[in-house]
PDB file of N, CA and C in Angstrom:
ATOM      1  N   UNK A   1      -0.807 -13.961  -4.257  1.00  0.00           N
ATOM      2  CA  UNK A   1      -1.360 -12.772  -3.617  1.00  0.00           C
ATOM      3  C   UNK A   1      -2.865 -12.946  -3.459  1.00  0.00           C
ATOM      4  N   UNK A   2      -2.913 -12.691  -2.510  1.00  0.00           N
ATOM      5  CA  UNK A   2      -4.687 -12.490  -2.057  1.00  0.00           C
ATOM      6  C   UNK A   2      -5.324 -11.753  -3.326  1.00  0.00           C
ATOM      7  N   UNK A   3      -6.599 -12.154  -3.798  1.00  0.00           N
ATOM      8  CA  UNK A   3      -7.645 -11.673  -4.276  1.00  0.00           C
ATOM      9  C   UNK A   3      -8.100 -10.074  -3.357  1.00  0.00           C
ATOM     10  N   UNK A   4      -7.822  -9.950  -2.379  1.00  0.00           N
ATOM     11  CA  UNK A   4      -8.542  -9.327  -1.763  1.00  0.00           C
ATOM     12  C   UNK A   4      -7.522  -7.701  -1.719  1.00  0.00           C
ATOM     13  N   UNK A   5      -6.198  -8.125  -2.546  1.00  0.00           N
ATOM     14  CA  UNK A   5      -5.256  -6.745  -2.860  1.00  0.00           C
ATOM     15  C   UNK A   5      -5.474  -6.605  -3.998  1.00  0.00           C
ATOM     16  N   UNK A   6      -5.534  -5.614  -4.459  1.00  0.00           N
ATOM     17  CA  UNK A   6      -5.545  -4.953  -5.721  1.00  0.00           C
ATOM     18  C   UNK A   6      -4.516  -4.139  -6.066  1.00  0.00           C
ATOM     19  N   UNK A   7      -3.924  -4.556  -7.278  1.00  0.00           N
ATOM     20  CA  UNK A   7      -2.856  -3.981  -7.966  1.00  0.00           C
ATOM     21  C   UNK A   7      -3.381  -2.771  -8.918  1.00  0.00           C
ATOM     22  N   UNK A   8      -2.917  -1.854  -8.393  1.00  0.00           N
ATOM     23  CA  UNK A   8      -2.399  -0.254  -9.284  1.00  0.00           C
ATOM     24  C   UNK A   8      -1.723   0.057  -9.888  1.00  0.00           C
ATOM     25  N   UNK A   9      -2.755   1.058 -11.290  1.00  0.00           N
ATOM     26  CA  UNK A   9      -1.354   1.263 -12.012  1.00  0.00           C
ATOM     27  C   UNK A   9      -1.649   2.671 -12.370  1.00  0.00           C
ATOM     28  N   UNK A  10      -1.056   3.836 -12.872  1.00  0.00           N
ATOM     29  CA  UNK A  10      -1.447   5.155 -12.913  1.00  0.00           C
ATOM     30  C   UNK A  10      -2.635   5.649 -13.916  1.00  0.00           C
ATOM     31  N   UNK A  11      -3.420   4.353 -14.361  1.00  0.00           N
ATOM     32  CA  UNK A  11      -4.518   4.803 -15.027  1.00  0.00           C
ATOM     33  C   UNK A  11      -5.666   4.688 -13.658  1.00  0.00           C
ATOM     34  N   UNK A  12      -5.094   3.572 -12.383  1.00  0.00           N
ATOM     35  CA  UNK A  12      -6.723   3.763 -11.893  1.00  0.00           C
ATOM     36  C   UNK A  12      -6.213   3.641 -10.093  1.00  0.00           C
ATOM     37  N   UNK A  13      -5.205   4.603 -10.598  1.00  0.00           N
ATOM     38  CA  UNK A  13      -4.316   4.962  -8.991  1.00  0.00           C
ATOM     39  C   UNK A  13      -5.580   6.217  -8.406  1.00  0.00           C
ATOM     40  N   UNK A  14      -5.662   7.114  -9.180  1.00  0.00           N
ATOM     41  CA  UNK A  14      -6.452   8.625  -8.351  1.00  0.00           C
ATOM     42  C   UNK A  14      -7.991   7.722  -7.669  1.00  0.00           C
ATOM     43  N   UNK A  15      -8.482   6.954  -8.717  1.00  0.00           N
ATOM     44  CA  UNK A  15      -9.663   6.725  -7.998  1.00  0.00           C
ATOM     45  C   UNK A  15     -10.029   5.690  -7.113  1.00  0.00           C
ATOM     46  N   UNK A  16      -9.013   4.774  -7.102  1.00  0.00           N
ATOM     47  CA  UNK A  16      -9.010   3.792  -6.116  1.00  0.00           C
ATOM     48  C   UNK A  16      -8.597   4.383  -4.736  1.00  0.00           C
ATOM     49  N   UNK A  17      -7.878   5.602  -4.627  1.00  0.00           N
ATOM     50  CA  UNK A  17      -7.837   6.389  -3.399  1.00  0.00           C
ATOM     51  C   UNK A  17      -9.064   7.108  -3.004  1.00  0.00           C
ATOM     52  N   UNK A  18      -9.213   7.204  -3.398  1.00  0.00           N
ATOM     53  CA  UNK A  18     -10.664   8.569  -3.747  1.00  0.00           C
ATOM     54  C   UNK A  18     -11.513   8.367  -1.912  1.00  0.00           C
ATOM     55  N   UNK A  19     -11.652   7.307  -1.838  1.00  0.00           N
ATOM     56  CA  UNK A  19     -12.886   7.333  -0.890  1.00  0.00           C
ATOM     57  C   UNK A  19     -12.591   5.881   0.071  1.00  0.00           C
ATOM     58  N   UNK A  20     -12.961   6.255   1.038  1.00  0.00           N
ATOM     59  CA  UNK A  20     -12.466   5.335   2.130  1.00  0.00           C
ATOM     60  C   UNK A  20     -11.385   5.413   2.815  1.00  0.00           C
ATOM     61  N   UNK A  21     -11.105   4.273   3.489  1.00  0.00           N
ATOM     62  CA  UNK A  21      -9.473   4.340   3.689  1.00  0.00           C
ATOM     63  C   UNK A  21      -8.770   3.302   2.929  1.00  0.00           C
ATOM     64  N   UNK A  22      -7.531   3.663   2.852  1.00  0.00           N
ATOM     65  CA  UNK A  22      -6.786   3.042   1.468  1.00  0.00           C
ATOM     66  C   UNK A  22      -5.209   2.602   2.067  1.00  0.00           C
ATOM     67  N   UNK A  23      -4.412   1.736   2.332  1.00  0.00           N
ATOM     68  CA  UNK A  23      -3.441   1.554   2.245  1.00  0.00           C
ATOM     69  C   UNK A  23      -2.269   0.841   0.650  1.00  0.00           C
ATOM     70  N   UNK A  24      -1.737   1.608   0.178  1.00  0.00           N
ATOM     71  CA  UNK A  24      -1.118   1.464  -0.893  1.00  0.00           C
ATOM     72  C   UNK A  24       0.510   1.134  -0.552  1.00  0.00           C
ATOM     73  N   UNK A  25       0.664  -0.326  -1.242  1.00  0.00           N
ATOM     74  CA  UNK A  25       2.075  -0.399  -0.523  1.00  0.00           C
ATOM     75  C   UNK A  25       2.605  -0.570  -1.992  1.00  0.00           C
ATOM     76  N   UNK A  26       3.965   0.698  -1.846  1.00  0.00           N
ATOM     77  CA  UNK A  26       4.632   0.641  -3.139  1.00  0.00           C
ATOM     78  C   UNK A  26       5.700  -0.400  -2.933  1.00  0.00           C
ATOM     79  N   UNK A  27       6.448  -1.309  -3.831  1.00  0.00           N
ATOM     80  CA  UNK A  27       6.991  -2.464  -3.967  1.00  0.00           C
ATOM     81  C   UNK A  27       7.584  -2.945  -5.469  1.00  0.00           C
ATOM     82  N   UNK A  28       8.860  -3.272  -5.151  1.00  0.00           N
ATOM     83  CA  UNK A  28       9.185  -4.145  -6.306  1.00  0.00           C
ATOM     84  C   UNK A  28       9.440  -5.315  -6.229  1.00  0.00           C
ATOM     85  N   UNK A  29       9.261  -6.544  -7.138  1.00  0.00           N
ATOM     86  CA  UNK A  29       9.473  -8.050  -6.618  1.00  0.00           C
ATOM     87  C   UNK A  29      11.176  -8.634  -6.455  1.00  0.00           C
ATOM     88  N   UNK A  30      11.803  -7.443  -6.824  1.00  0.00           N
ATOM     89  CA  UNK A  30      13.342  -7.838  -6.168  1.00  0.00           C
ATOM     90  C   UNK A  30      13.767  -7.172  -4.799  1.00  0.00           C
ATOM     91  N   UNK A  31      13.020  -6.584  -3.958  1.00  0.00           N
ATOM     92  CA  UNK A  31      13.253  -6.131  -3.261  1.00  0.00           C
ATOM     93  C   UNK A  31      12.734  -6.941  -1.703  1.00  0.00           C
ATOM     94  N   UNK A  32      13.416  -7.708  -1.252  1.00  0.00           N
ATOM     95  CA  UNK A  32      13.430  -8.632  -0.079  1.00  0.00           C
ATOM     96  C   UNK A  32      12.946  -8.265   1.290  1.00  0.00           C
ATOM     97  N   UNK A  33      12.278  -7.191   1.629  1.00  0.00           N
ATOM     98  CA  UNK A  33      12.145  -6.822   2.562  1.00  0.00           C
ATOM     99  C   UNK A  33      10.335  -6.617   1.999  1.00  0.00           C
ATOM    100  N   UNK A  34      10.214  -6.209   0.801  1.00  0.00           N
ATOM    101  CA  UNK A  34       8.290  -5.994   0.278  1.00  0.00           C
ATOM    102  C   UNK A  34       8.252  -7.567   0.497  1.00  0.00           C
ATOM    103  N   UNK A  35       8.692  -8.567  -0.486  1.00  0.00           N
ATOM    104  CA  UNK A  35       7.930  -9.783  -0.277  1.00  0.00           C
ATOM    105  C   UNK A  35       8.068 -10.426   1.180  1.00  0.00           C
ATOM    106  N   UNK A  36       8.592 -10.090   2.166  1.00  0.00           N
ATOM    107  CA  UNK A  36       8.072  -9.665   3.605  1.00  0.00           C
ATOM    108  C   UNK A  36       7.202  -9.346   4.091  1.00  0.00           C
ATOM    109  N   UNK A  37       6.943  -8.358   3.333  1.00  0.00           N
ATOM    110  CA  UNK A  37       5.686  -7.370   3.806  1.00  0.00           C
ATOM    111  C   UNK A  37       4.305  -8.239   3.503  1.00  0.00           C
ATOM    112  N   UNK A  38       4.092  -8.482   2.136  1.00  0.00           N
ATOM    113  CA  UNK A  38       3.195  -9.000   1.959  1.00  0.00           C
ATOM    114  C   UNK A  38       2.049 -10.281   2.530  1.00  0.00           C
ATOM    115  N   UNK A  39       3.044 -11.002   3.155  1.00  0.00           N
ATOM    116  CA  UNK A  39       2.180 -11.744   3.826  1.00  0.00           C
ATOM    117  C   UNK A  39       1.314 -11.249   4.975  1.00  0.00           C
ATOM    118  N   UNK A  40       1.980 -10.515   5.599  1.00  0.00           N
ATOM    119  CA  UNK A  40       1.561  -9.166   6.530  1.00  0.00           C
ATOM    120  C   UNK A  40       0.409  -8.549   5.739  1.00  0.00           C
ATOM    121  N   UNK A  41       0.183  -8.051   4.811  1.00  0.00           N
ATOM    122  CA  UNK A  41      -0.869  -7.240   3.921  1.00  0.00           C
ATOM    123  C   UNK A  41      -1.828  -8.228   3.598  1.00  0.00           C
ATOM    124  N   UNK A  42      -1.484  -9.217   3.398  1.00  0.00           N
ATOM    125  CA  UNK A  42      -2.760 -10.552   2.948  1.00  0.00           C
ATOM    126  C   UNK A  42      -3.485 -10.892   4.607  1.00  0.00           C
ATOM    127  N   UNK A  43      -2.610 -10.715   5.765  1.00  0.00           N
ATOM    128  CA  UNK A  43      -3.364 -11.188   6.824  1.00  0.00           C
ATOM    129  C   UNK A  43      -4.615  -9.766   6.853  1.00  0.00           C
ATOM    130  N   UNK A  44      -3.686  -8.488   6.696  1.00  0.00           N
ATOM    131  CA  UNK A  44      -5.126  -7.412   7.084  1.00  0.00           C
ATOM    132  C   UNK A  44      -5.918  -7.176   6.287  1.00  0.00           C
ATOM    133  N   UNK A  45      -5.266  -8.160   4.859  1.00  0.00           N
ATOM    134  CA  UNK A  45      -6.888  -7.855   4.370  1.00  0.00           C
ATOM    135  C   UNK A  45      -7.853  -9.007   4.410  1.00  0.00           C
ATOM    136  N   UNK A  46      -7.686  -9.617   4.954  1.00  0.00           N
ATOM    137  CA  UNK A  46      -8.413 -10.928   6.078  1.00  0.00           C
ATOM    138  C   UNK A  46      -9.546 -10.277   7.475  1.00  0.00           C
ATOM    139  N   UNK A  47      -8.564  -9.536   8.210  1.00  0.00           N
ATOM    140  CA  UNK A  47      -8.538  -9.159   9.222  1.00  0.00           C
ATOM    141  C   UNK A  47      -9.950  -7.489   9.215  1.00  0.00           C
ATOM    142  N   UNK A  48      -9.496  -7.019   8.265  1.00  0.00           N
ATOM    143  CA  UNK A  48      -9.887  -5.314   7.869  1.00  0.00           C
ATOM    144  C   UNK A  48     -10.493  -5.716   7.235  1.00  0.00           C
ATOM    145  N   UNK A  49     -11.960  -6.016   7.013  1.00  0.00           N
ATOM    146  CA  UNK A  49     -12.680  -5.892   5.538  1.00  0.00           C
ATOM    147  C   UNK A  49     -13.188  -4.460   4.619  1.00  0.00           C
ATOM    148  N   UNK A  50     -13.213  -3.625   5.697  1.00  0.00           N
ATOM    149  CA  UNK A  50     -13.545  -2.378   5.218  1.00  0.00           C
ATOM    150  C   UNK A  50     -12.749  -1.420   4.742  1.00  0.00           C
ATOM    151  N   UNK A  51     -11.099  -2.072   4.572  1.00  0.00           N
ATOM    152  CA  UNK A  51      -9.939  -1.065   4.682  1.00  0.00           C
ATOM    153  C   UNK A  51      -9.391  -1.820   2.785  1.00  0.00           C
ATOM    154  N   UNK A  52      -9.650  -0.924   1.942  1.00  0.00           N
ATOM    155  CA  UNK A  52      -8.954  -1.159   0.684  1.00  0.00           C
ATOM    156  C   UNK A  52      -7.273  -1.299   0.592  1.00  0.00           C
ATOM    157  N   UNK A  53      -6.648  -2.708   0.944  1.00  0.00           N
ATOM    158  CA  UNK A  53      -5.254  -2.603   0.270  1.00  0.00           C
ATOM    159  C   UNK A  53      -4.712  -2.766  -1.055  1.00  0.00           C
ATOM    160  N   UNK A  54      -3.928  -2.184  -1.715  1.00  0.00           N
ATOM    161  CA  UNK A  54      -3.439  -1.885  -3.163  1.00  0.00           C
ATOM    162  C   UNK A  54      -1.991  -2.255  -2.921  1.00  0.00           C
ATOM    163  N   UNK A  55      -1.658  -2.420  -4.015  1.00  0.00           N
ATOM    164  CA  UNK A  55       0.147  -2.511  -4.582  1.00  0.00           C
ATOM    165  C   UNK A  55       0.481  -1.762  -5.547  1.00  0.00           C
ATOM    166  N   UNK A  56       1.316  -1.012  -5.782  1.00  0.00           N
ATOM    167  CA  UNK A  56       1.957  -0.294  -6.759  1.00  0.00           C
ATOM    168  C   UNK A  56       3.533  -1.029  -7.124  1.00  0.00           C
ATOM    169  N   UNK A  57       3.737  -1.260  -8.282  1.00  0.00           N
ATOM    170  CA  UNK A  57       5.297  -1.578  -8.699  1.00  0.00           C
ATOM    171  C   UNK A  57       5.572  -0.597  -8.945  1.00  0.00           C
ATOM    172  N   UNK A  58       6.756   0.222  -8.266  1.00  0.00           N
ATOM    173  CA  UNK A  58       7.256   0.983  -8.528  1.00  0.00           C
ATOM    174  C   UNK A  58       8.295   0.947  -9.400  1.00  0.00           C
ATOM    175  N   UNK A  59       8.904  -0.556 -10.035  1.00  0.00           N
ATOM    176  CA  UNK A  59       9.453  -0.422 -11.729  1.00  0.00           C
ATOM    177  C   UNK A  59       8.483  -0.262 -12.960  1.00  0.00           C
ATOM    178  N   UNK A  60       6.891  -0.387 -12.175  1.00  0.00           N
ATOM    179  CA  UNK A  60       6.211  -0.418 -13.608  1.00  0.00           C
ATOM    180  C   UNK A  60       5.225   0.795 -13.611  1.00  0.00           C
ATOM    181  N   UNK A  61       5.444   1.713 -12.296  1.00  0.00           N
ATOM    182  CA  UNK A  61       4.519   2.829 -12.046  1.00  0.00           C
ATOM    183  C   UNK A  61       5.661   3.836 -11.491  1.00  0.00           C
ATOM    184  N   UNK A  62       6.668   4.396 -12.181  1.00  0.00           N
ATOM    185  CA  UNK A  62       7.542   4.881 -11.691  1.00  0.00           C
ATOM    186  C   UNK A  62       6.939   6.532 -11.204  1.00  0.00           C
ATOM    187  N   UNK A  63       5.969   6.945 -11.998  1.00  0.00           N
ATOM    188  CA  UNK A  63       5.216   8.380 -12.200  1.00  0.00           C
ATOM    189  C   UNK A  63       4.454   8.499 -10.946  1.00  0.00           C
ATOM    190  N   UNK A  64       4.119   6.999 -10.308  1.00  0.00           N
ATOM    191  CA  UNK A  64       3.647   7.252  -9.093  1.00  0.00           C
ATOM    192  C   UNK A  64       4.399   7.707  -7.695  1.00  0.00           C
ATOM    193  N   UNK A  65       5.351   6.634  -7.554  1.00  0.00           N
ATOM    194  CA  UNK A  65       6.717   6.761  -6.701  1.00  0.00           C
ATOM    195  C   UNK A  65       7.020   8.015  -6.677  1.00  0.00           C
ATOM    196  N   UNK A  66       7.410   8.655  -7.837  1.00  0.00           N
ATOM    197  CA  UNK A  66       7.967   9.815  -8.146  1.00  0.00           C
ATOM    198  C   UNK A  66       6.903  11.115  -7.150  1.00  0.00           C
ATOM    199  N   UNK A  67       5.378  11.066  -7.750  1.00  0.00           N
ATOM    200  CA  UNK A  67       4.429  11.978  -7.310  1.00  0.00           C
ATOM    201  C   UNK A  67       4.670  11.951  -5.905  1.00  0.00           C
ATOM    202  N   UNK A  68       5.155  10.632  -5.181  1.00  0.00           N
ATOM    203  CA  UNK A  68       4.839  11.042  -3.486  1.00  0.00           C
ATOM    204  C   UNK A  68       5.663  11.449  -2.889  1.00  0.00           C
ATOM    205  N   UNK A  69       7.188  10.676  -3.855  1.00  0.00           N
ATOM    206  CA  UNK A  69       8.368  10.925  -3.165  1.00  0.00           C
ATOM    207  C   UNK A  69       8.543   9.928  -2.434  1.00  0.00           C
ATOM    208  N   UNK A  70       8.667   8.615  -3.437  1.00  0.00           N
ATOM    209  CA  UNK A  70       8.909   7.399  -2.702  1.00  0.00           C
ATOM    210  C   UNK A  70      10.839   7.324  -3.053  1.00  0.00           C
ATOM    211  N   UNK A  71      11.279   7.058  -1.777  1.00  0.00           N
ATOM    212  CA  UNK A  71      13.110   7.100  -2.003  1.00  0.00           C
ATOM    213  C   UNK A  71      13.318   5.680  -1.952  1.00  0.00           C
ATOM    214  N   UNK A  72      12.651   4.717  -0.941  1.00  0.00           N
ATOM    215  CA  UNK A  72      13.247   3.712  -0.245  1.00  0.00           C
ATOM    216  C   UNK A  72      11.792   3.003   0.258  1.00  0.00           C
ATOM    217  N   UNK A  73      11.433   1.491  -0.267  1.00  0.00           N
ATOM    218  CA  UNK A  73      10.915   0.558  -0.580  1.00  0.00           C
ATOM    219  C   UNK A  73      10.855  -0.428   0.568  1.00  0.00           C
ATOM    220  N   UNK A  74      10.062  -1.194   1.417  1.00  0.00           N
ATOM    221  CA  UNK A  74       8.853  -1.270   0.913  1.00  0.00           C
ATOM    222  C   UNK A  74       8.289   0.487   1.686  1.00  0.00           C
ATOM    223  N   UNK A  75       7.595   0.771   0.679  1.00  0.00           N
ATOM    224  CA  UNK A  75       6.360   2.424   1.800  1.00  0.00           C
ATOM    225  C   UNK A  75       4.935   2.330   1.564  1.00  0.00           C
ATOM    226  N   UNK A  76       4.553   2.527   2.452  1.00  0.00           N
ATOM    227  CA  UNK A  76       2.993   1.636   3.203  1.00  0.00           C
ATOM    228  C   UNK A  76       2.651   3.296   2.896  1.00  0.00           C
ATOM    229  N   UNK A  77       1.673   4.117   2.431  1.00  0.00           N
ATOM    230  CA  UNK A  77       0.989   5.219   2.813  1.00  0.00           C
ATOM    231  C   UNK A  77      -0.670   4.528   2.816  1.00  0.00           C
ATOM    232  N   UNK A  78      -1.187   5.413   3.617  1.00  0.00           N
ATOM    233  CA  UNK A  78      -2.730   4.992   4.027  1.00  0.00           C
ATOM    234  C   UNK A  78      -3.416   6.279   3.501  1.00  0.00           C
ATOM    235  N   UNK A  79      -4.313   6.311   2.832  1.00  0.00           N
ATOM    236  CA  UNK A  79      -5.387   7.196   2.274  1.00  0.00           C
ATOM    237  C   UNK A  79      -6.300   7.358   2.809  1.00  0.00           C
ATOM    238  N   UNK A  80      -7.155   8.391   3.575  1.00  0.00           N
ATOM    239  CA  UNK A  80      -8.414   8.474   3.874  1.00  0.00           C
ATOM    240  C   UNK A  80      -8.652   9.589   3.231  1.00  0.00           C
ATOM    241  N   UNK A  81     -10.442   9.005   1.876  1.00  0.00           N
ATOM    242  CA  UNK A  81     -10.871  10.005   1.532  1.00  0.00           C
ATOM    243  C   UNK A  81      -9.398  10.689   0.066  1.00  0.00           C
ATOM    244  N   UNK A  82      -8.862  10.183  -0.136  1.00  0.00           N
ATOM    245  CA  UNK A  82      -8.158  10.458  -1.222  1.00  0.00           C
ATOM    246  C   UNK A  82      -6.886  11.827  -0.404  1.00  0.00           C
ATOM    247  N   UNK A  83      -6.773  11.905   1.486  1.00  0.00           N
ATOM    248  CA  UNK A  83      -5.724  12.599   1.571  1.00  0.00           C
ATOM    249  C   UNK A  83      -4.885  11.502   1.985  1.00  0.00           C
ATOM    250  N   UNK A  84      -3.449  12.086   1.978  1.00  0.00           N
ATOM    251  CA  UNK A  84      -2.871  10.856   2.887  1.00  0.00           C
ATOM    252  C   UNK A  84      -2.835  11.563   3.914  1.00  0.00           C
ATOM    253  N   UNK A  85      -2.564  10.031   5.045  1.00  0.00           N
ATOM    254  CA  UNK A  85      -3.054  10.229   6.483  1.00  0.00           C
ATOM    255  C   UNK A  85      -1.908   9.794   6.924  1.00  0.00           C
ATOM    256  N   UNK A  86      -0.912   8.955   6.749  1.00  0.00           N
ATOM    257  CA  UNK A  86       0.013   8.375   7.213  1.00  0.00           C
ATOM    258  C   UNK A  86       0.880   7.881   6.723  1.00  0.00           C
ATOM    259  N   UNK A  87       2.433   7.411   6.729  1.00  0.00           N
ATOM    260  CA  UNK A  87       3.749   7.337   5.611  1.00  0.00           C
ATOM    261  C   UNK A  87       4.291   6.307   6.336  1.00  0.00           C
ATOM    262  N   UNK A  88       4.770   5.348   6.269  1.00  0.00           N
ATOM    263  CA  UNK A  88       5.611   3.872   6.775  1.00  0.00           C
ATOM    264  C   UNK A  88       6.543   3.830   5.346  1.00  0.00           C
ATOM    265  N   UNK A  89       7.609   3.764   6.093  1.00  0.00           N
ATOM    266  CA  UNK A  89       8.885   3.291   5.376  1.00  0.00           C
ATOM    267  C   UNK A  89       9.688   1.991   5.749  1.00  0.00           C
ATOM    268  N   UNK A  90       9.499   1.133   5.052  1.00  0.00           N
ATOM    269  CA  UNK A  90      10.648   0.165   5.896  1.00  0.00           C
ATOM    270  C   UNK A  90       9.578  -1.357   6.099  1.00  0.00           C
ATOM    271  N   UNK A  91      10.089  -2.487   6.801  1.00  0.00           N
ATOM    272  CA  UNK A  91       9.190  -3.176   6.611  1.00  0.00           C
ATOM    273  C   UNK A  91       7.960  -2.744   7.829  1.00  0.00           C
ATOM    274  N   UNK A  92       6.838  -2.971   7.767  1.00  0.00           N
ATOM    275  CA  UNK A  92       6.119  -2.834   9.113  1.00  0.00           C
ATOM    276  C   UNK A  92       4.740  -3.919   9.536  1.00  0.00           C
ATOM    277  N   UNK A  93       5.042  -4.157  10.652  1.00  0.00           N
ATOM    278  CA  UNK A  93       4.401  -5.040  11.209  1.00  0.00           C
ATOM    279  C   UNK A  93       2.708  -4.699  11.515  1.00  0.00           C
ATOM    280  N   UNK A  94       2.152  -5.939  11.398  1.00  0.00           N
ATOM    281  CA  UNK A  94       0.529  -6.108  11.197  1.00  0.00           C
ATOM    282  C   UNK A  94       0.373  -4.753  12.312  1.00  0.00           C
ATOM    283  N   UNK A  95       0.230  -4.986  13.758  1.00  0.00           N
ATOM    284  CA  UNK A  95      -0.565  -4.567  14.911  1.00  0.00           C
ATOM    285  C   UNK A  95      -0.277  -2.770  14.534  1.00  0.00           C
ATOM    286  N   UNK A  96       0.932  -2.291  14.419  1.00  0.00           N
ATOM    287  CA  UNK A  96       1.194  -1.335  13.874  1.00  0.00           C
ATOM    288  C   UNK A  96       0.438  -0.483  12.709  1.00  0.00           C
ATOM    289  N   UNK A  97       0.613  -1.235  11.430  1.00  0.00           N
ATOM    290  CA  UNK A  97      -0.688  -0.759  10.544  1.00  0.00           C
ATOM    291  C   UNK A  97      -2.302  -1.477  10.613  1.00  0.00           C
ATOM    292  N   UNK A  98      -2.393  -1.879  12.005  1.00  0.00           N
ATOM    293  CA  UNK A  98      -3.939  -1.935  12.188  1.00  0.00           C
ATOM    294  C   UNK A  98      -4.292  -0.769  12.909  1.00  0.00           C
ATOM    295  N   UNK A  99      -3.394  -0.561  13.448  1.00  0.00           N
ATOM    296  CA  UNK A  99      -3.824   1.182  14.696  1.00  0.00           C
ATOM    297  C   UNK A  99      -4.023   1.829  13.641  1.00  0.00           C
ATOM    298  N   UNK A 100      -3.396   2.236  12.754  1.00  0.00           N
ATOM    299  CA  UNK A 100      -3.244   3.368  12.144  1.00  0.00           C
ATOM    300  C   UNK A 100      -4.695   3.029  11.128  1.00  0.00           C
ATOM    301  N   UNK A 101      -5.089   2.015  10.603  1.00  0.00           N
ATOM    302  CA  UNK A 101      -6.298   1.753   9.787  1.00  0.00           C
ATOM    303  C   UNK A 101      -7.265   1.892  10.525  1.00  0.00           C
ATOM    304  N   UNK A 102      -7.726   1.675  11.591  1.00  0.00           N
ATOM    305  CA  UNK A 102      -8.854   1.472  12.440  1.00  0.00           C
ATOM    306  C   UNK A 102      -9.244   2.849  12.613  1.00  0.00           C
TER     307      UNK A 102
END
């Protein structure tokens, strides 16, 4: 995984949203469709320097999943400013979550 994602866990989930824009992709490593995703998430954070991406395990941060109402894996939400702004379910492609970051 890129240096340039940062992994979350519910001690430093509230403030890593807090400010900016934030895409948080919740994920577990048995789930075949996130380690999909990810290479996708390592290109935009290549691509986006100004856009904070995070990971949440949702077997090891279940309190988080739970708070948003995560059902079904991989889910991309984007933070601006600590609201959410936007919800992706499913796998999703770069050009797609660059509109929505920009």
């Amino acid at each position: 995984m890129s240096e340039k994602i940062r992994n979350l866990t519910t001690a430093d989930f509230d403030a890593a949203i807090a400010k900016g824009t934030v895409l948080v992709d919740f994920w577990a490593p048995w789930c075949g469709p996130c380690r999909m995703q990810g290479p996708i998430l390592e290109k935009l954070a290549d691509e986006l320097p100004g856009v904070s991406i995070c990971k949440v395990n949702v077997d090891d941060n279940a309190d988080i999943a739970v708070k948003f109402q995560i059902m079904s894996i991989p889910a991309l939400l984007i933070f601006k400013d600590g609201k959410l702004a936007k919800q992706y379910i499913g796998l999703t492609q770069a050009d797609e979550l660059k509109q929505a970051l920009q």
